[in-house]
C-alpha atoms as a PDB file:
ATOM      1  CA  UNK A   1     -30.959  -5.565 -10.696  1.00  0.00           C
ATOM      2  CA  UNK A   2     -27.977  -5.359  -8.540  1.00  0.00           C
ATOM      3  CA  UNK A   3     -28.355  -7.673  -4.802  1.00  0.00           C
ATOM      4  CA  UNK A   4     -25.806  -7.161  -1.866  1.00  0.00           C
ATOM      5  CA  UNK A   5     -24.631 -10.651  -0.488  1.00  0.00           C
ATOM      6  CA  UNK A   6     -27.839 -11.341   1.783  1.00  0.00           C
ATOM      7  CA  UNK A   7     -30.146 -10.433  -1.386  1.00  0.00           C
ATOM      8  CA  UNK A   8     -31.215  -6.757  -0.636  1.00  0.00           C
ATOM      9  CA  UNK A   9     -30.902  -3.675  -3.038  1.00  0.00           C
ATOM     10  CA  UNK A  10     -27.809  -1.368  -2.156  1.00  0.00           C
ATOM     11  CA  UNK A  11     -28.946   1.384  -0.885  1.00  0.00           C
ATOM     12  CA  UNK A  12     -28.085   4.885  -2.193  1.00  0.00           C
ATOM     13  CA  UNK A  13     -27.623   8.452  -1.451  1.00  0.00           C
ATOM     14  CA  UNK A  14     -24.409   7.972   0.545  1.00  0.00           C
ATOM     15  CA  UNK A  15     -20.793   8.602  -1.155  1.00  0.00           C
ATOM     16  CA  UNK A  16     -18.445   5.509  -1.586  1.00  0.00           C
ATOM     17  CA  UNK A  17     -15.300   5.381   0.997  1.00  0.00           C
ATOM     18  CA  UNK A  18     -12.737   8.029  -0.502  1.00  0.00           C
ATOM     19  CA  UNK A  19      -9.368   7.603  -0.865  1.00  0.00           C
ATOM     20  CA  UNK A  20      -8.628   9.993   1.347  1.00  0.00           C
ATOM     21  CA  UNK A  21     -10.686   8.518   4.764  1.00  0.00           C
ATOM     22  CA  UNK A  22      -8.800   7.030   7.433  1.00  0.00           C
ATOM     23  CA  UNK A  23      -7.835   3.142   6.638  1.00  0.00           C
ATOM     24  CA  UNK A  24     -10.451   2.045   9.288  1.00  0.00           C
ATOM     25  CA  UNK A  25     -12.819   4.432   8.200  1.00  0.00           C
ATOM     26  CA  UNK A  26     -12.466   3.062   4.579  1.00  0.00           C
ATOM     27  CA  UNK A  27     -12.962  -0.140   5.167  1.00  0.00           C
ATOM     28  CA  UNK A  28     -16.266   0.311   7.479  1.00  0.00           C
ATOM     29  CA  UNK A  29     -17.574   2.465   4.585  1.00  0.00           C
ATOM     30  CA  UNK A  30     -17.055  -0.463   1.973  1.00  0.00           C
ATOM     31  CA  UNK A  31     -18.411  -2.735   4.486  1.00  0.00           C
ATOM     32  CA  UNK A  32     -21.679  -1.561   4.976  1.00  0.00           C
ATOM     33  CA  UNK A  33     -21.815  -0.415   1.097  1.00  0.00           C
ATOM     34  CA  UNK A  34     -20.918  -4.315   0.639  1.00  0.00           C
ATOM     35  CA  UNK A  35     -23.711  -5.389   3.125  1.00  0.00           C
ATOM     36  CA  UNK A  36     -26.220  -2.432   1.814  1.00  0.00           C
ATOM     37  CA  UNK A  37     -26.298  -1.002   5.385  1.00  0.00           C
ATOM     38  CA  UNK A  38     -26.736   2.842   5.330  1.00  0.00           C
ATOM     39  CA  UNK A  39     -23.761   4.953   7.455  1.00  0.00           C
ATOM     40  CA  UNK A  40     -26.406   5.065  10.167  1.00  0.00           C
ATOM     41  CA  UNK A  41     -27.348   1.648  10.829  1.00  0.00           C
ATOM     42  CA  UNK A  42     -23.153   0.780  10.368  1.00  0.00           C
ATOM     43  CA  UNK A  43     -22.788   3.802  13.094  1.00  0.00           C
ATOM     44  CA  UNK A  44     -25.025   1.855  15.731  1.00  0.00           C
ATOM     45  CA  UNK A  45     -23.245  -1.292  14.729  1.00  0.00           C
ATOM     46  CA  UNK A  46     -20.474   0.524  16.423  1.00  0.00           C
ATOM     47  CA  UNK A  47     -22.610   2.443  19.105  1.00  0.00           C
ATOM     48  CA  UNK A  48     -21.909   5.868  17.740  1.00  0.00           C
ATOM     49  CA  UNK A  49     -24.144   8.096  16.268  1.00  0.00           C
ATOM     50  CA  UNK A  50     -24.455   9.124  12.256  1.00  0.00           C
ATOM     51  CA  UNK A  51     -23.102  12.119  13.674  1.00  0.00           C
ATOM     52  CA  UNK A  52     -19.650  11.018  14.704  1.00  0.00           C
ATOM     53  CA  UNK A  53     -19.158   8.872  11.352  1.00  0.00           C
ATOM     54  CA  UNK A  54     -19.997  12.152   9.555  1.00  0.00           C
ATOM     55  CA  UNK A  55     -17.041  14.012  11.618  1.00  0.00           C
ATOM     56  CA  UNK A  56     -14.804  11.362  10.861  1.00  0.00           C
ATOM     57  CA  UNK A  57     -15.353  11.614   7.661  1.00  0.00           C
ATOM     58  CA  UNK A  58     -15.166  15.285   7.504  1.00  0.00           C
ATOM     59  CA  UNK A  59     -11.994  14.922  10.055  1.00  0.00           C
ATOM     60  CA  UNK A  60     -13.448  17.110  12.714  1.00  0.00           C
ATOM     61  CA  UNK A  61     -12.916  13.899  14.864  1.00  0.00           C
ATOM     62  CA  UNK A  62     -10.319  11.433  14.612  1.00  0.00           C
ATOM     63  CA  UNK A  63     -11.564   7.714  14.427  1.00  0.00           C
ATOM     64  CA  UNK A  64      -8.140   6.644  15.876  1.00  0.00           C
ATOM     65  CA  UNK A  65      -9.130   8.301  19.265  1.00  0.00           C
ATOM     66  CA  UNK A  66     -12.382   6.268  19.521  1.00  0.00           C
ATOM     67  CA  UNK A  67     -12.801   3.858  22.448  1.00  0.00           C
ATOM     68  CA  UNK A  68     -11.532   0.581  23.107  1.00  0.00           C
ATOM     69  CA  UNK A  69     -15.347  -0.239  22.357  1.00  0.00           C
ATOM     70  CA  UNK A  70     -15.938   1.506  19.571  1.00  0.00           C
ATOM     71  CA  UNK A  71     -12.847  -0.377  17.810  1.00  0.00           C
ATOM     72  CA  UNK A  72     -14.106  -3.426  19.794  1.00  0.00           C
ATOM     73  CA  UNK A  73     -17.303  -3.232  18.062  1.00  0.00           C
ATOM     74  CA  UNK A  74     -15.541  -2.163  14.863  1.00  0.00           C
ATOM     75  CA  UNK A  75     -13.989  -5.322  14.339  1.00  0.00           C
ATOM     76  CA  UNK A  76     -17.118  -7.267  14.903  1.00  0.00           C
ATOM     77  CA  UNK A  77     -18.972  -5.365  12.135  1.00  0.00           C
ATOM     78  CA  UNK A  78     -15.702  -6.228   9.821  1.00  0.00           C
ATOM     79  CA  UNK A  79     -15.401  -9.891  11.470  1.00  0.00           C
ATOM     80  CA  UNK A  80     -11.863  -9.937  11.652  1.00  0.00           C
ATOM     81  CA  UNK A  81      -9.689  -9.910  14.773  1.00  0.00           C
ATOM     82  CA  UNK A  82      -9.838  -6.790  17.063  1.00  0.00           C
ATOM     83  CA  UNK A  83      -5.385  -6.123  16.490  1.00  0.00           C
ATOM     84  CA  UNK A  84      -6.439  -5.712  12.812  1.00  0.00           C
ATOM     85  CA  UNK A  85      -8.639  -2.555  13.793  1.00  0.00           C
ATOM     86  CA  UNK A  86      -5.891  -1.867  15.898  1.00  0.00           C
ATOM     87  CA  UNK A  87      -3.154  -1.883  13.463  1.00  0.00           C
ATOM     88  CA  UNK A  88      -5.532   0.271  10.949  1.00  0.00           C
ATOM     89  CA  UNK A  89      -5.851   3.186  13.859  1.00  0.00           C
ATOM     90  CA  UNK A  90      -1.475   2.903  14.559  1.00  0.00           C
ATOM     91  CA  UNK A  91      -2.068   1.339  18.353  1.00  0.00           C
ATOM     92  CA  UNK A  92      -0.074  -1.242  16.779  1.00  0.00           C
ATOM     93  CA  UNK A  93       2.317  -1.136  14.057  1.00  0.00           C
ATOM     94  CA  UNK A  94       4.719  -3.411  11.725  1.00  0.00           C
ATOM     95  CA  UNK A  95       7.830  -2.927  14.264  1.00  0.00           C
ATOM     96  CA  UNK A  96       5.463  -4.014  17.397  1.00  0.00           C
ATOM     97  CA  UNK A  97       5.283  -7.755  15.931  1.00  0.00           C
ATOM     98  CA  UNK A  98       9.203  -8.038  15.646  1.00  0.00           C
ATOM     99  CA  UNK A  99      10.902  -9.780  19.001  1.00  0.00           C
ATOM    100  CA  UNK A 100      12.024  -6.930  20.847  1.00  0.00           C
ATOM    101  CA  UNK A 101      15.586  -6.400  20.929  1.00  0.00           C
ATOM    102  CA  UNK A 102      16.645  -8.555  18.245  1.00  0.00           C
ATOM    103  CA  UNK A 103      16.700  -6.176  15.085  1.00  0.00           C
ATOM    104  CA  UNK A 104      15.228  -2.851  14.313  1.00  0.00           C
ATOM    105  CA  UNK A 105      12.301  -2.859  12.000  1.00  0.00           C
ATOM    106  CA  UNK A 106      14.858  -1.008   9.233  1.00  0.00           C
ATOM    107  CA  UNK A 107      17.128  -4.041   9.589  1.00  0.00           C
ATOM    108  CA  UNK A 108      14.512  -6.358   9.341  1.00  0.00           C
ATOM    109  CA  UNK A 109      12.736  -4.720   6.301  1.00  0.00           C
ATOM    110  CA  UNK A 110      16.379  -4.843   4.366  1.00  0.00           C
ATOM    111  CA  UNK A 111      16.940  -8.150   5.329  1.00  0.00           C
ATOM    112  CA  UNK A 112      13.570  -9.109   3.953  1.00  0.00           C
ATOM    113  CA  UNK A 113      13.901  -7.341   0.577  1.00  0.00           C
ATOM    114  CA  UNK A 114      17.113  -8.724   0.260  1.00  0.00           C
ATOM    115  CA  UNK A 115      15.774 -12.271   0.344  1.00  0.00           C
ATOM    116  CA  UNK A 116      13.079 -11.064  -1.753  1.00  0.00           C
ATOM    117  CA  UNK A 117      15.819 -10.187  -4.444  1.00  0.00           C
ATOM    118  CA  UNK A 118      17.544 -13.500  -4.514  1.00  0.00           C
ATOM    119  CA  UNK A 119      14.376 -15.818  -4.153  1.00  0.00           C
ATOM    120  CA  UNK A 120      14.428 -17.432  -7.704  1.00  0.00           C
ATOM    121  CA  UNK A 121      10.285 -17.350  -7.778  1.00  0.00           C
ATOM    122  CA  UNK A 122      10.423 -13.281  -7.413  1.00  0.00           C
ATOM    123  CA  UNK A 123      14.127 -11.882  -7.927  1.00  0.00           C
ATOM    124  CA  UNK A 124      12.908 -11.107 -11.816  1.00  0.00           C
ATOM    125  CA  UNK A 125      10.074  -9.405 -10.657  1.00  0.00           C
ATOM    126  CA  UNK A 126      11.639  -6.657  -7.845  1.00  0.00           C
ATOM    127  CA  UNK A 127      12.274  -2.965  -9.481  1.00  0.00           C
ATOM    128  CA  UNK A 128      15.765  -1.634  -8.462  1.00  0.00           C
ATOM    129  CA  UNK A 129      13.154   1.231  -7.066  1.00  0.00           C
ATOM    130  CA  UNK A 130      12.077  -0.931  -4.540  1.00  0.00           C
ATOM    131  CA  UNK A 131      14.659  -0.615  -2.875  1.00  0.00           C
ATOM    132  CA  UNK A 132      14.787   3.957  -2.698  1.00  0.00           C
ATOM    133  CA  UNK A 133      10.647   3.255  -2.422  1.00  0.00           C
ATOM    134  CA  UNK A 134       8.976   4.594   0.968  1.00  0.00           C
ATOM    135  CA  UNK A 135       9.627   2.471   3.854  1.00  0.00           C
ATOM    136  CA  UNK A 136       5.750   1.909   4.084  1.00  0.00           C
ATOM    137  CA  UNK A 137       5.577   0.461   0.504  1.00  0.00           C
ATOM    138  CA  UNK A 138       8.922  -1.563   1.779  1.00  0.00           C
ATOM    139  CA  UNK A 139       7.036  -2.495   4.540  1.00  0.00           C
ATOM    140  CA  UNK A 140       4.197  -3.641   2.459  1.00  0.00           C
ATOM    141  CA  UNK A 141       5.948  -5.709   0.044  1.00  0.00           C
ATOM    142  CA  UNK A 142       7.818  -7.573   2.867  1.00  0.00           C
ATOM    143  CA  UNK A 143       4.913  -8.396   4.509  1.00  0.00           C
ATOM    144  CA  UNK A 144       3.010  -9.837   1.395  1.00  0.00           C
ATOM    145  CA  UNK A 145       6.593 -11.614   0.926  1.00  0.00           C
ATOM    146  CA  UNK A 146       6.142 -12.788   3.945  1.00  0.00           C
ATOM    147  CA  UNK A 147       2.774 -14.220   3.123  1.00  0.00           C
ATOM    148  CA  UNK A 148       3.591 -15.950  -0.019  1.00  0.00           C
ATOM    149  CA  UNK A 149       7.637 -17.085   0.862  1.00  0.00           C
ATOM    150  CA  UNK A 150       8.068 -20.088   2.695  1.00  0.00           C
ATOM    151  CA  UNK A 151      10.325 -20.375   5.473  1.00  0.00           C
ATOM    152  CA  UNK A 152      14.304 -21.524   5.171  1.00  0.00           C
ATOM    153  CA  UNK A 153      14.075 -24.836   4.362  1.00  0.00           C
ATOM    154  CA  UNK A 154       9.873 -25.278   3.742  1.00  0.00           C
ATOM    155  CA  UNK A 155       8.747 -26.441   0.530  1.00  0.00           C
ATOM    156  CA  UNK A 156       7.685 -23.459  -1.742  1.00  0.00           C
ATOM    157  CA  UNK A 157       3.935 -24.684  -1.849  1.00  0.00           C
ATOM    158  CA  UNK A 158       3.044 -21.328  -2.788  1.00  0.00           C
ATOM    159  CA  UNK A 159       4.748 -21.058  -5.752  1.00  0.00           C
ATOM    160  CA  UNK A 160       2.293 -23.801  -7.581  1.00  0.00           C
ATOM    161  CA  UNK A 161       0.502 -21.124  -9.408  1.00  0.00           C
ATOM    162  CA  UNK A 162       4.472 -19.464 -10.882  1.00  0.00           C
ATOM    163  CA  UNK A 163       5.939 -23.755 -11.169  1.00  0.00           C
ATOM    164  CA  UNK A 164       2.280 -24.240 -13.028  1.00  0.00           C
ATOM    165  CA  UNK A 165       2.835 -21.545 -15.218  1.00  0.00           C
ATOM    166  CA  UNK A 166       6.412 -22.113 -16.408  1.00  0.00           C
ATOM    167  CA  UNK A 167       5.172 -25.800 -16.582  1.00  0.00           C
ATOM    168  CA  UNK A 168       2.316 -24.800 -19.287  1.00  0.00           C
ATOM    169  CA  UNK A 169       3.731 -22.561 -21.348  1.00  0.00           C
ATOM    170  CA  UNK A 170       6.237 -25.132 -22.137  1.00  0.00           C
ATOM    171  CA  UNK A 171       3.116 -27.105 -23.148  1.00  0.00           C
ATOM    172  CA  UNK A 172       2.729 -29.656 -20.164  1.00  0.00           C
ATOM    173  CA  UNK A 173      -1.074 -30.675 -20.070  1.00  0.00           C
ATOM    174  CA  UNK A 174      -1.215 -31.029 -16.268  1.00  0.00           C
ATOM    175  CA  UNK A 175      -0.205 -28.223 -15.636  1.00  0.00           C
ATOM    176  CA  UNK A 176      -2.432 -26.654 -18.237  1.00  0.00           C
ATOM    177  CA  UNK A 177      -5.420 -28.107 -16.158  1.00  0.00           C
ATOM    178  CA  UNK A 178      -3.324 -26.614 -12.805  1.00  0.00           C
ATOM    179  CA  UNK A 179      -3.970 -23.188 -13.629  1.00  0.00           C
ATOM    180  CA  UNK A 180      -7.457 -23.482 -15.042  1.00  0.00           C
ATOM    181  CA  UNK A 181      -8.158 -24.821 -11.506  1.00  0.00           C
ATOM    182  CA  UNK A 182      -6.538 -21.416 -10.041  1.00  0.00           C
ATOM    183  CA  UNK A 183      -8.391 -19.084 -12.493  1.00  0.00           C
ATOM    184  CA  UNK A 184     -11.894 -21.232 -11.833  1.00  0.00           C
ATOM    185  CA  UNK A 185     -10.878 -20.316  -8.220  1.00  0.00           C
ATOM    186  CA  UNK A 186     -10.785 -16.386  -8.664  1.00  0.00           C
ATOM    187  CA  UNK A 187     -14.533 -16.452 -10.373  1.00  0.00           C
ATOM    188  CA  UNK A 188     -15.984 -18.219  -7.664  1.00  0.00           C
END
């Protein structure tokens, strides 16, 4: 039988985050489905009533106009920073963490991709759509670039999974063992 992380039985009866449900909303949803909390005990995590999640969810309410509290206590429940929540509602978005004045977030984004196009790790793997895509997907990709590329002049550390690859399927043992080590990773 199926056990949430502490060891309980999920609970049923209440439909899975939709596609559709605000970002924030989403993620609370898989939360509690991931803890086995039911949509009422995850609404008095975040000292509203089943009532209000069910508006959100049926968008007679907007979860982006809850209280400073409410998201307060939203990020708790999620453990992650509170500017995450915040970022998930649109308080903040991708061009409030550029230095002001220095380039517009469209500059920025086409500067990014364009690195993105002649880093040697990745420029095989960006589509020429990329680059018509919608700014939000551009926006996306350059900020899981951002995660992965090193800076000018680091050393590409996260590239050991591609180097390891190249490196064993031109038969070198080491790193053979290298990315068994990464897949063990993923299972655990």
């Amino acid at each position: 039988m199926t056990r949430t992380n502490d060891g309980r039985r999920p609970r049923r009866g209440y439909p899975p985050p939709q596609l559709d449900d605000h970002p924030l909303l989403r993620v609370l949803i898989a939360e509690a489905t991931r803890r086995g909390d039911t949509l009422a005990a995850m609404a008095g995590a975040l000292g509203v009533t089943y009532e209000r999640v069910a508006q959100w969810r049926r968008k007679e309410a907007n979860v982006s106009k809850a209280s400073r509290r409410v998201l307060e206590a939203a990020a708790a429940y999620l453990n992650i920073p509170t500017v995450f929540v915040f970022c998930m509602v649109g308080i903040i978005g991708v061009q409030d963490l550029l230095p002001s004045g220095r380039r517009t977030l469209d500059t920025h984004v086409k500067l990014e991709l364009n690195r993105l196009r002649m880093d040697p790790y990745f420029a095989g793997f960006v589509p020429k759509a990329l680059l018509d895509a919608d700014p939000a997907v551009q926006n996306l990709v350059v900020l899981l670039y951002r995660e992965v590329a090193p800076s000018d002049g680091e050393n590409p550390s996260n590239y050991r999974w591609m180097r390891a690859l190249q490196l064993a399927a031109l038969g070198n043992v080491e790193a053979q063992a290298d990315l068994a080590k990464f897949s063990l990773k993923e299972t655990e």
